[in-house]
N, C-alpha and C. Protein backbone atom coordinates (compact mmCIF):
# COMPACT_ATOMS: atom_id res chain seq x y z
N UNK A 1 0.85 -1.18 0.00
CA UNK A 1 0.00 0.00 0.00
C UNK A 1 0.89 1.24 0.00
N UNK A 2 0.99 1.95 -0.86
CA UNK A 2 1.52 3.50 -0.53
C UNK A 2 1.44 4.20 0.86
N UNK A 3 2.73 4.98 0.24
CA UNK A 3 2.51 5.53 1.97
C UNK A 3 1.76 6.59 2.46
N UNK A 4 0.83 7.27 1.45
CA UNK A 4 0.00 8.21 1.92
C UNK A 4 -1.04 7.21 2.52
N UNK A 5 -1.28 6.07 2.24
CA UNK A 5 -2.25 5.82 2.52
C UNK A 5 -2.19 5.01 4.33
N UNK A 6 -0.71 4.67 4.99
CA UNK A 6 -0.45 4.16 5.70
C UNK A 6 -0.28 4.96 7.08
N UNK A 7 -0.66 6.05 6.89
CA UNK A 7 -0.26 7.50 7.68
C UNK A 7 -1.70 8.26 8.03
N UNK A 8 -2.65 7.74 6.99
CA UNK A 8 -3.99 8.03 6.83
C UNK A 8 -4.25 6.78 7.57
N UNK A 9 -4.23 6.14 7.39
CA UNK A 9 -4.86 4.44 8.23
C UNK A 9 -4.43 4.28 9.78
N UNK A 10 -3.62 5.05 10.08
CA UNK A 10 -3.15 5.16 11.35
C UNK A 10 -3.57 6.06 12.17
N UNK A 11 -3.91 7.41 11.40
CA UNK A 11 -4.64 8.52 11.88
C UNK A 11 -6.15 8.05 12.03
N UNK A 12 -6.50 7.07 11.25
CA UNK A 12 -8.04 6.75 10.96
C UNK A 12 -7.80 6.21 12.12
N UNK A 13 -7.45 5.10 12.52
CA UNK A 13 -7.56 4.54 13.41
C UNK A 13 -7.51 4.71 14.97
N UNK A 14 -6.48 5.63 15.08
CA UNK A 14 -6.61 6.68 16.37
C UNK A 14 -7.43 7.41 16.12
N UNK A 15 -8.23 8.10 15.73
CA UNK A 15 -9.17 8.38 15.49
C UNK A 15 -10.62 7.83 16.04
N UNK A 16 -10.45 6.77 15.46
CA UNK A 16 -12.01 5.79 15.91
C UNK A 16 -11.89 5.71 17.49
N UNK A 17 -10.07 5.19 17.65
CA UNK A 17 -9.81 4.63 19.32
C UNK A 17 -10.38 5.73 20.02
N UNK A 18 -9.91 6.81 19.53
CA UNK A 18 -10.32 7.77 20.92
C UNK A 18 -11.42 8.84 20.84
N UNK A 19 -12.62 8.27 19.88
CA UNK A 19 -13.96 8.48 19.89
C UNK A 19 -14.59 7.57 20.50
N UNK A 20 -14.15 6.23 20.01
CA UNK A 20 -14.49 5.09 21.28
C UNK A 20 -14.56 5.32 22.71
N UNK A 21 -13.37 6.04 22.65
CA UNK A 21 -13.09 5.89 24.59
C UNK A 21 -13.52 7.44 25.22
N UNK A 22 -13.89 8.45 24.63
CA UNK A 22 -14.66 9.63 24.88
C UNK A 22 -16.48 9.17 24.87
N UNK A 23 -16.50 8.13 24.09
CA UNK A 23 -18.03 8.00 24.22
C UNK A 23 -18.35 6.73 25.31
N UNK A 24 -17.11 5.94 25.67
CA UNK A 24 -17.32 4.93 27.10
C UNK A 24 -17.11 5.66 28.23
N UNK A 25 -16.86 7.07 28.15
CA UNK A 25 -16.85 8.12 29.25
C UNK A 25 -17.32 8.99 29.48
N UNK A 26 -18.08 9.03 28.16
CA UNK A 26 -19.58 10.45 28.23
C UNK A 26 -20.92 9.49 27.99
N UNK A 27 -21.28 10.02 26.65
CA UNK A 27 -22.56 9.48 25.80
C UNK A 27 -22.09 9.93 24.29
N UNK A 28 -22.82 9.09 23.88
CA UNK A 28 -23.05 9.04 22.15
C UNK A 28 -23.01 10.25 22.00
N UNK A 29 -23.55 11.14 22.71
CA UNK A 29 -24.43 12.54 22.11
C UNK A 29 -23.75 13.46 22.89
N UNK A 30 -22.10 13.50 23.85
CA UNK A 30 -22.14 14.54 24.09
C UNK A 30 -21.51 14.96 22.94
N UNK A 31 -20.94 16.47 23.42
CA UNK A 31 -20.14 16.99 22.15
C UNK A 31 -18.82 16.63 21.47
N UNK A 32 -18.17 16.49 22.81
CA UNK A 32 -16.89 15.86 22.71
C UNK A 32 -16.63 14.84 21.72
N UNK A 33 -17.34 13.70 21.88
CA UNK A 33 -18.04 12.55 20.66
C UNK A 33 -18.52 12.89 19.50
N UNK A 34 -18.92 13.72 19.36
CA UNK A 34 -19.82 14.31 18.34
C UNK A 34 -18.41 14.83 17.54
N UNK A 35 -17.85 15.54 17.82
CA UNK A 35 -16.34 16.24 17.21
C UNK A 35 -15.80 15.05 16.94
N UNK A 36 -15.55 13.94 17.47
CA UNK A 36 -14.27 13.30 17.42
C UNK A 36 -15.17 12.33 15.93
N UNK A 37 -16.03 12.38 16.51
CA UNK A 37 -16.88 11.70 14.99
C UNK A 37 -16.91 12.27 13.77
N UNK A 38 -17.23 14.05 13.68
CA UNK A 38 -16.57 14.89 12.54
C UNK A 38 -15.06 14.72 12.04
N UNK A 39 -14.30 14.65 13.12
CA UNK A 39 -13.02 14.90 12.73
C UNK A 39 -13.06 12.86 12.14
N UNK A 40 -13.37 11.77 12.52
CA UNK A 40 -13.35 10.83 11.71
C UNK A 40 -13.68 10.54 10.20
N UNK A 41 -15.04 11.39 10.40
CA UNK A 41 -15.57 11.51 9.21
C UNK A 41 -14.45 11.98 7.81
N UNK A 42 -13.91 12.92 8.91
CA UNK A 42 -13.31 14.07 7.30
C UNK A 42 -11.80 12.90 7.28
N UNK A 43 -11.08 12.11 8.15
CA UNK A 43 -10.30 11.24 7.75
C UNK A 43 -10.77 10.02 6.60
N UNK A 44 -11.96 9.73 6.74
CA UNK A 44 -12.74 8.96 6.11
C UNK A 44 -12.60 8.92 4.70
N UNK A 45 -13.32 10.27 4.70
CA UNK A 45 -13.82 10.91 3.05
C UNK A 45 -12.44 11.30 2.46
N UNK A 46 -11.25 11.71 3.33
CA UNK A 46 -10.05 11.88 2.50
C UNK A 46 -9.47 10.36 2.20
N UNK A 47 -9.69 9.50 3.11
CA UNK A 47 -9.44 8.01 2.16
C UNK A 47 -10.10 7.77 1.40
N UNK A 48 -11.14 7.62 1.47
CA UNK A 48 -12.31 7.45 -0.05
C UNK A 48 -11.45 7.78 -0.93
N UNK A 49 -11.16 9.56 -0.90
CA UNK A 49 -10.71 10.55 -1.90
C UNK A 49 -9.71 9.59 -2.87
N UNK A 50 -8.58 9.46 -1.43
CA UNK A 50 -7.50 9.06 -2.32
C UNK A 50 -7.89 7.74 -3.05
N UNK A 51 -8.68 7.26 -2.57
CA UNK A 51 -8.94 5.16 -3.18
C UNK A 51 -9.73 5.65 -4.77
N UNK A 52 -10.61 6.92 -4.51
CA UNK A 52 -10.86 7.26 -6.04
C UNK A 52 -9.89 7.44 -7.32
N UNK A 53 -8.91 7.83 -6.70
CA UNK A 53 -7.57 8.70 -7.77
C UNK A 53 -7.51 7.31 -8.55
C-alpha cells in the first residue's frame, strides 16, 4: 500500500480509538463525541478521496 495511505490508516484509526473511549466516558451525544466523529468523518472521506484517484 503507498505511503499516503499508511499515515492516513493510522490517523483513521486513532481516530475511531479515541472516539471510542470519549463516548465509554460520556454518551453518544455529548459533544466531545460528536467532534471526534466529525473529525473521523473528514479522515474517512479523504481516504475514499485518495482510493478514487
Amino acid at each position: 500500500m503507498p505511503s499516503p495511505f499508511c499515515g492516513l490508516l493510522e490517523e483513521i484509526e486513532n481516530q475511531r480509538n479515541d472516539m471510542v473511549r470519549l463516548a465509554s466516558e460520556t454518551s453518544l451525544s455529548h459533544h466531545k463525541v460528536i467532534e471526534a466523529s466529525k473529525r473521523l468523518d473528514r479522515l474517512l472521506n479523504k481516504y475514499h478521496l485518495l482510493l478514487a484517484r
